[in-house]
N, C-alpha and C. Protein backbone atom coordinates (compact mmCIF):
# COMPACT_ATOMS: atom_id res chain seq x y z
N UNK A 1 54.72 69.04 98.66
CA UNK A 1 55.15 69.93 97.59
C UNK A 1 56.36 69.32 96.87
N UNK A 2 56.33 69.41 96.00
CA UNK A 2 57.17 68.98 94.80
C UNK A 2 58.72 69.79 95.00
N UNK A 3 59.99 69.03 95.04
CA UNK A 3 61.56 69.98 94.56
C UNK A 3 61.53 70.48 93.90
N UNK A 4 62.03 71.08 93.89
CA UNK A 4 61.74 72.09 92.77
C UNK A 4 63.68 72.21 92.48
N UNK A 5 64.59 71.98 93.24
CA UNK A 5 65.83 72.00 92.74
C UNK A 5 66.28 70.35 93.29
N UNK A 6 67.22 69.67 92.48
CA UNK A 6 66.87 68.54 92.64
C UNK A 6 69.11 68.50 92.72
N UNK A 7 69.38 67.43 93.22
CA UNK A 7 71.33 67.02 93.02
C UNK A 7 70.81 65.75 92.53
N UNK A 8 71.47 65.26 91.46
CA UNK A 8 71.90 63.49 91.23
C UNK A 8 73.08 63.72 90.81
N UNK A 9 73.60 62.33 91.14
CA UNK A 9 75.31 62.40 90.32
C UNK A 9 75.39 61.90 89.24
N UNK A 10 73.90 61.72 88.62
CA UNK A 10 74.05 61.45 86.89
C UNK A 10 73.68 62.54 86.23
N UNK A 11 73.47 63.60 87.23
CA UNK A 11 72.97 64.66 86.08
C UNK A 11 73.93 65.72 86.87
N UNK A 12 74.39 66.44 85.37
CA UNK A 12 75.38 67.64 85.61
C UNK A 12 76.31 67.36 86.87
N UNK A 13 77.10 66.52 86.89
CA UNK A 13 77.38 65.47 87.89
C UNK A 13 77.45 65.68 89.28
N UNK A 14 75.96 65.78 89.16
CA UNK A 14 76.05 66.07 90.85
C UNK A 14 75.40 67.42 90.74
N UNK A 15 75.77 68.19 90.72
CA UNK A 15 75.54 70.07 90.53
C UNK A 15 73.67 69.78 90.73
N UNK A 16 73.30 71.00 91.84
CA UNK A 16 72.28 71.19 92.27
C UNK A 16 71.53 71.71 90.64
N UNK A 17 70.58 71.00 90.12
CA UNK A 17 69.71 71.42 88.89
C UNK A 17 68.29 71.98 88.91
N UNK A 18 67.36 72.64 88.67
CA UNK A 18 66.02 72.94 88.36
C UNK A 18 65.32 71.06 87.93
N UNK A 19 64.33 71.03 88.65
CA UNK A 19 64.24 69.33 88.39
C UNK A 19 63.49 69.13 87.24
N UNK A 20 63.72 67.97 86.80
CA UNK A 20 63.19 68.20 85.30
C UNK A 20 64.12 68.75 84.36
N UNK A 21 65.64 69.05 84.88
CA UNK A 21 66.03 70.12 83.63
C UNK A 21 67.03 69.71 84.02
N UNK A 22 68.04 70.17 82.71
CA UNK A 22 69.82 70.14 83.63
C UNK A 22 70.53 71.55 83.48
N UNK A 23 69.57 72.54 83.75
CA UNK A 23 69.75 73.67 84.12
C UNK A 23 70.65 73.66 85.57
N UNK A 24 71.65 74.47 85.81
CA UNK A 24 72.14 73.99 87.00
C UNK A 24 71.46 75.52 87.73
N UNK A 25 71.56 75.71 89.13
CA UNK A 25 71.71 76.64 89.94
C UNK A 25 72.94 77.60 89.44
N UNK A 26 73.93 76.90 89.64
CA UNK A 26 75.43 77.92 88.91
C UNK A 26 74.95 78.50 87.74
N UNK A 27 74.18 77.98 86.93
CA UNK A 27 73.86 79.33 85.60
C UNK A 27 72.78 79.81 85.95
N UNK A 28 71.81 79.71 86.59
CA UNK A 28 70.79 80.94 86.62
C UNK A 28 71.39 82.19 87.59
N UNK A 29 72.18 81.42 88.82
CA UNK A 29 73.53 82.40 89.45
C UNK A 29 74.07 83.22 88.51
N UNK A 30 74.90 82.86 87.56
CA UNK A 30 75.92 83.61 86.62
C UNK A 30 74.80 84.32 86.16
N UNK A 31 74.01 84.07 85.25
CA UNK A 31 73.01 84.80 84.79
C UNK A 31 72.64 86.43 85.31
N UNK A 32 72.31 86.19 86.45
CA UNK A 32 71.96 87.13 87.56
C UNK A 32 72.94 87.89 87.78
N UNK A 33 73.67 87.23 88.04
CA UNK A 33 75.07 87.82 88.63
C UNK A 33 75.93 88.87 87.23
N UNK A 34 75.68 88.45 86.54
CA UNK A 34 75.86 89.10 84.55
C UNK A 34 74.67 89.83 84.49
N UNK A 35 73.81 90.50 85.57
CA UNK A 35 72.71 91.33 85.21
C UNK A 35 71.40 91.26 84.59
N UNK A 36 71.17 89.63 83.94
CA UNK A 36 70.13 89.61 83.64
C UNK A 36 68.98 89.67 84.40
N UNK A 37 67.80 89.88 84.05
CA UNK A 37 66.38 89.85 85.15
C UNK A 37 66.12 88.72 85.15
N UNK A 38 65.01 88.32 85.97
CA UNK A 38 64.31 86.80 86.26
C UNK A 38 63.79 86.91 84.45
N UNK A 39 62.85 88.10 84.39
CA UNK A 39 61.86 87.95 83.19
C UNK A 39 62.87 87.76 81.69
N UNK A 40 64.13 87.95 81.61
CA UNK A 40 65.10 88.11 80.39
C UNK A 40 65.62 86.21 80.74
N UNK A 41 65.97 85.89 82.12
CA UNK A 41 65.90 84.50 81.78
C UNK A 41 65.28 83.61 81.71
N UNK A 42 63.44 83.75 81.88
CA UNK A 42 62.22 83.03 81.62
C UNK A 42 61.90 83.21 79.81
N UNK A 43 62.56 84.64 79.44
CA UNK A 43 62.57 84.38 77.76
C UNK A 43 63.69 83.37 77.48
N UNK A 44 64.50 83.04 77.67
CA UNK A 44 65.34 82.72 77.43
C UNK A 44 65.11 81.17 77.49
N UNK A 45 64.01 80.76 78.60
CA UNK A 45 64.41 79.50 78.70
C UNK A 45 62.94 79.36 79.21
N UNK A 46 61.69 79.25 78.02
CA UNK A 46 60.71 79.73 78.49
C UNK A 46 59.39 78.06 79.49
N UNK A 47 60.79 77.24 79.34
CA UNK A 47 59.96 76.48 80.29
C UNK A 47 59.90 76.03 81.48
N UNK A 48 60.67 77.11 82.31
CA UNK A 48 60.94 77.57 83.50
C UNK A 48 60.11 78.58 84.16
N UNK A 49 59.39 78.57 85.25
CA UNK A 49 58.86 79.44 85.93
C UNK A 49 59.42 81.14 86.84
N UNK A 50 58.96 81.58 87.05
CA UNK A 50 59.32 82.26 88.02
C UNK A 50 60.18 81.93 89.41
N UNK A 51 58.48 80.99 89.95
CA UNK A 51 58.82 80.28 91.05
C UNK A 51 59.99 79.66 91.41
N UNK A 52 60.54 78.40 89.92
CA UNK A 52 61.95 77.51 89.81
C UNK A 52 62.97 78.31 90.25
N UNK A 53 62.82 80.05 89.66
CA UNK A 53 64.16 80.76 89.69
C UNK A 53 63.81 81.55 90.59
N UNK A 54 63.30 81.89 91.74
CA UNK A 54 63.12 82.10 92.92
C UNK A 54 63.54 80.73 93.67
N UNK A 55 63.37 79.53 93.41
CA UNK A 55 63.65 78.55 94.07
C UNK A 55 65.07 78.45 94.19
N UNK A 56 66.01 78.64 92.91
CA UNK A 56 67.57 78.45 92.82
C UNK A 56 67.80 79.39 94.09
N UNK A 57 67.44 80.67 94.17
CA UNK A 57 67.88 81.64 94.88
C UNK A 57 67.68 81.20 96.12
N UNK A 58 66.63 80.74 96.95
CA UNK A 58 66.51 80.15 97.89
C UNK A 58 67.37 79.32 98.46
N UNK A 59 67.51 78.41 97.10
CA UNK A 59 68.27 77.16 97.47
C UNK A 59 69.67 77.63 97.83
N UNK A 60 70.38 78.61 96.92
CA UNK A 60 71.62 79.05 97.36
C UNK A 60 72.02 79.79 98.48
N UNK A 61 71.09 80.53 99.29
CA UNK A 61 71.21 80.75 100.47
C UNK A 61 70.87 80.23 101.77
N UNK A 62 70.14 79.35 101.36
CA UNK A 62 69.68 77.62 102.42
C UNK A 62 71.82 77.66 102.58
N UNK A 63 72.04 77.08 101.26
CA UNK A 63 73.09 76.24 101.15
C UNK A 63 74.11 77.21 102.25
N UNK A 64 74.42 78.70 101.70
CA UNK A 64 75.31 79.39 102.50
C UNK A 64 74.65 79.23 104.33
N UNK A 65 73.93 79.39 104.58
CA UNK A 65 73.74 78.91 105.83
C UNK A 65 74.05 77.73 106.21
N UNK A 66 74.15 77.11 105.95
CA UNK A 66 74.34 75.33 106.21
C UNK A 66 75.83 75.45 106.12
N UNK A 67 76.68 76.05 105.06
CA UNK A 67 78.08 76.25 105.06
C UNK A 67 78.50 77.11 106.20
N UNK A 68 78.09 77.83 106.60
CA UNK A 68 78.30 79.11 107.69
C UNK A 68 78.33 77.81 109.33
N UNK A 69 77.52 77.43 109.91
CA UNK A 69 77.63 76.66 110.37
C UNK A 69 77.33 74.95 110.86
N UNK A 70 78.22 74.66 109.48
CA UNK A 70 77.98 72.79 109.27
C UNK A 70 79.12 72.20 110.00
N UNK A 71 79.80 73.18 111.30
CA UNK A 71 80.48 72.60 111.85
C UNK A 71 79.73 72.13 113.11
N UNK A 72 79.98 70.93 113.76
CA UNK A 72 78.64 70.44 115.03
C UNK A 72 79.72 71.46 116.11
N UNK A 73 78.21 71.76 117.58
CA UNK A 73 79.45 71.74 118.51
C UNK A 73 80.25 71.41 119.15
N UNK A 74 79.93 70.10 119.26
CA UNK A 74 81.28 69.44 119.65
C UNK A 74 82.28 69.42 119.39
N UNK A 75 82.71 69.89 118.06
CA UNK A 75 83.80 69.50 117.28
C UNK A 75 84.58 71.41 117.66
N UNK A 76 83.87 72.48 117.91
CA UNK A 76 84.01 73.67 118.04
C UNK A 76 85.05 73.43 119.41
N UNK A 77 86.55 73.86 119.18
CA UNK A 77 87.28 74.13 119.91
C UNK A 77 88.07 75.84 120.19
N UNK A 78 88.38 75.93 120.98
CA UNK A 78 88.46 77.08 121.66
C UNK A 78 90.16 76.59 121.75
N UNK A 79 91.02 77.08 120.87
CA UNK A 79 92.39 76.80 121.16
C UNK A 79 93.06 78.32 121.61
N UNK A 80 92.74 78.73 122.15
CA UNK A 80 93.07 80.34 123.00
C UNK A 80 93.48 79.58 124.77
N UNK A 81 92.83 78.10 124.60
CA UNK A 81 92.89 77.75 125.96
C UNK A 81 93.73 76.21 125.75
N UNK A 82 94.61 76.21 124.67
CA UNK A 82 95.23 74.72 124.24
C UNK A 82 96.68 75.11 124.62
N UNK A 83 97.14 74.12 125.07
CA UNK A 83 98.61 73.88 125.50
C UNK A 83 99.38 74.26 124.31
N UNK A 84 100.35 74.95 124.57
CA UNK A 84 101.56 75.00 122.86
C UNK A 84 102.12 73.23 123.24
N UNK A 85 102.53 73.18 121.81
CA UNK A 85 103.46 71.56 121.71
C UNK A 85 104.78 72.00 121.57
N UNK A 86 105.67 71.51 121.62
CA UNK A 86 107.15 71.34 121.21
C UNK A 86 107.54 72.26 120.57
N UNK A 87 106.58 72.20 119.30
CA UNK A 87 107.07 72.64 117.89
C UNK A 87 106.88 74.33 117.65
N UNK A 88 105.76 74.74 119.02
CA UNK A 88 105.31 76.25 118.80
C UNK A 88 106.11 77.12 118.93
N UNK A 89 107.15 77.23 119.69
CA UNK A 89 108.05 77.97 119.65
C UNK A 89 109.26 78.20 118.17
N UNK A 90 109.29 77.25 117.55
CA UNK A 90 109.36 77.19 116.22
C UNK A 90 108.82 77.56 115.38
N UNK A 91 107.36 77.67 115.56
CA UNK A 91 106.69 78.46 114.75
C UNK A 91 106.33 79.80 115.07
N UNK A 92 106.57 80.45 116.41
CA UNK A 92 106.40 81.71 116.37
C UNK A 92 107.36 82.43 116.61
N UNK A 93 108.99 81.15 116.08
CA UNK A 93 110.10 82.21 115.98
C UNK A 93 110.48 83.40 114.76
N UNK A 94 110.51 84.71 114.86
CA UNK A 94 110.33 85.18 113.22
C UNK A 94 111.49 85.14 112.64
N UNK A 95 111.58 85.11 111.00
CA UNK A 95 112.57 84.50 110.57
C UNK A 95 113.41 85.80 110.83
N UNK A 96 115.17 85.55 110.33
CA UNK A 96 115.97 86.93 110.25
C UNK A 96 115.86 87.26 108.65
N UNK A 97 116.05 88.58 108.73
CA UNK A 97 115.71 89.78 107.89
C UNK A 97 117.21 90.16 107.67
N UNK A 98 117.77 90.16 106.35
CA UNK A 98 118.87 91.18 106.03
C UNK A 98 118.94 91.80 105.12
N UNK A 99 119.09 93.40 105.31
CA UNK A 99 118.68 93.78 104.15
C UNK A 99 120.23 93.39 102.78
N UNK A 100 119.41 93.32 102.01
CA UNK A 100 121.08 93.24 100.65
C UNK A 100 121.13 94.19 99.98
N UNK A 101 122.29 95.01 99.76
CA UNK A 101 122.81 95.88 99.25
C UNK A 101 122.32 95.68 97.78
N UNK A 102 121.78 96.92 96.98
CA UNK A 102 121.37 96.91 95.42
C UNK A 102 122.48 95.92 94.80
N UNK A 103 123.29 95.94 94.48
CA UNK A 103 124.38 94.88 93.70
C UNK A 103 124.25 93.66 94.50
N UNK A 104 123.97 93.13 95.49
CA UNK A 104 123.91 91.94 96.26
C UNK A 104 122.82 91.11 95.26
N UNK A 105 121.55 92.22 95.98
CA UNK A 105 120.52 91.48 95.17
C UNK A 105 119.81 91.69 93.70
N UNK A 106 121.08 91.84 92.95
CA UNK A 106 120.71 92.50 91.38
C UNK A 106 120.87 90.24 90.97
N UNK A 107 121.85 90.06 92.06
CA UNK A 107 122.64 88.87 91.86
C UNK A 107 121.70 87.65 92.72
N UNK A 108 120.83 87.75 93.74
CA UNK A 108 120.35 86.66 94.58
C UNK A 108 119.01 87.44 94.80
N UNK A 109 117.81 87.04 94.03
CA UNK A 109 117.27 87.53 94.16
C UNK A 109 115.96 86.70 94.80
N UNK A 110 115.84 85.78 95.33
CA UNK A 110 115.15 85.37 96.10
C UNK A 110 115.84 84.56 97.36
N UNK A 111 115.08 84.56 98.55
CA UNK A 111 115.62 83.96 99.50
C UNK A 111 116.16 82.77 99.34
N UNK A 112 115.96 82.15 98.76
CA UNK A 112 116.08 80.48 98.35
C UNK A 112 117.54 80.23 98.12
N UNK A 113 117.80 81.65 97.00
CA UNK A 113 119.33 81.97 96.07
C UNK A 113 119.87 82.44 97.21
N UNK A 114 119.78 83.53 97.95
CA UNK A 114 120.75 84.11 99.18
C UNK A 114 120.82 82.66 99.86
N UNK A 115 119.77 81.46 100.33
CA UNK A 115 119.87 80.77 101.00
C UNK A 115 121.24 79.60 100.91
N UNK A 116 120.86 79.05 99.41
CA UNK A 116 121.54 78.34 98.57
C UNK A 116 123.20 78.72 98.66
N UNK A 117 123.89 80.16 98.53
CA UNK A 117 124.85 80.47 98.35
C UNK A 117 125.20 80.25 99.85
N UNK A 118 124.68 80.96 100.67
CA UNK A 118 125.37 80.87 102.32
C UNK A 118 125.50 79.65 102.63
N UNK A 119 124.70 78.80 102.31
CA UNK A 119 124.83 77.47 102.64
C UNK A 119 125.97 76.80 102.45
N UNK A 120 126.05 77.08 100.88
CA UNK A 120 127.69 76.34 99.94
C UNK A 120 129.16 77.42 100.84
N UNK A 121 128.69 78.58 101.22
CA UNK A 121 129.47 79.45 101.71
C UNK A 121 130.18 78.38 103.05
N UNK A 122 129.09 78.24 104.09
CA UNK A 122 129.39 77.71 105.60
C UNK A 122 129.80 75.84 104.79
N UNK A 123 129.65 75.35 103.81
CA UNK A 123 130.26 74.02 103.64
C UNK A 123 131.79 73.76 103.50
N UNK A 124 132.11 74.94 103.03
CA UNK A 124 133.07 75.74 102.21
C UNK A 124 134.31 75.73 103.88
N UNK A 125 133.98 76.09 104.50
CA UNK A 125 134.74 76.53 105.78
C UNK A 125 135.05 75.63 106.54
N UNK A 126 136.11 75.72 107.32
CA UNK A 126 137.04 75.08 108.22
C UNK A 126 135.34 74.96 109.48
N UNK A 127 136.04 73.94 110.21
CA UNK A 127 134.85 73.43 110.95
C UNK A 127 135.27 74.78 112.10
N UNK A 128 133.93 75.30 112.98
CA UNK A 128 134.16 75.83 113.53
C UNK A 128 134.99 75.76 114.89
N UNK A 129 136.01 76.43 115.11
CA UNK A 129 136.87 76.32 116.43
C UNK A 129 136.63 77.49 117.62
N UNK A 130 136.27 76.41 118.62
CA UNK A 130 136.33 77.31 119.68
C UNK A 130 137.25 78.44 120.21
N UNK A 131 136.70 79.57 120.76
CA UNK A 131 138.26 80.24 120.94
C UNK A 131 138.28 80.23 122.30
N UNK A 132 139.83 80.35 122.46
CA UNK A 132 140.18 79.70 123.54
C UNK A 132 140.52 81.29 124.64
N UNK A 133 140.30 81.05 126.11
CA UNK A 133 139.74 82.13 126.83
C UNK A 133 141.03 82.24 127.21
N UNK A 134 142.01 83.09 127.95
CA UNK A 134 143.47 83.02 128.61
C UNK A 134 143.14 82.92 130.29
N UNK A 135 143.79 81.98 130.66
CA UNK A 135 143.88 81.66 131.62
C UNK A 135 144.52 83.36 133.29
């Protein structure tokens, strides 16, 4: 049996087409998807079959299956059972939260700006000194 939906990368570059045509799959999709019927886009484009545009449809849910799982199993890991590294505790430390007073943040209004200022703030300061305990 003959393709009936065909890919080259000289035509519609690459994009899955009706063969014979450079009709892609993506517009008889949109089409559909914009409500038209099969029979409103066989007027439309009357040297296309039924069958062809039953075929796109096919073809696009071949494709979502193959996307659903085109991962092999081997490659399928189970990290519920993986060691943390170094760095995980870093990443599941949560950041601190302060809230800013309405006039604070009329003035710093993204973290970046509160960030930026505290920063120049702590450069700004005497190095920190230990305090000393009494004997």
């Amino acid at each position: 049996m003959e393709r009936l939906i065909v890919s080259d990368p000289e035509i519609m570059m690459g994009k899955p087409v009706i063969a014979g045509t450079r009709i892609t799959v993506e517009l008889i999709l949109e089409k559909m998807a914009a409500g038209e019927t099969i029979d409103q886009i066989l007027d439309a484009y009357p040297h296309l079959t039924r069958e062809v545009i039953l075929a796109a449809l096919g073809f696009t849910a071949q494709s979502q299956r193959k996307e659903e799982g085109d991962l092999l199993p081997e490659y399928r890991f189970d990290y519920s059972k993986a060691k943390q590294n170094r760095f995980a505790e870093l990443a599941n430390a949560e950041p601190l939260t302060v809230p800013l007073d309405p006039d604070v943040a009329e003035v710093f209004t993204t973290a970046e700006a509160v960030n930026k200022a505290l920063r120049a703030f702590i450069e700004a300061m005497p190095a920190r000194v230990e305090e000393k305990t009494a004997d």
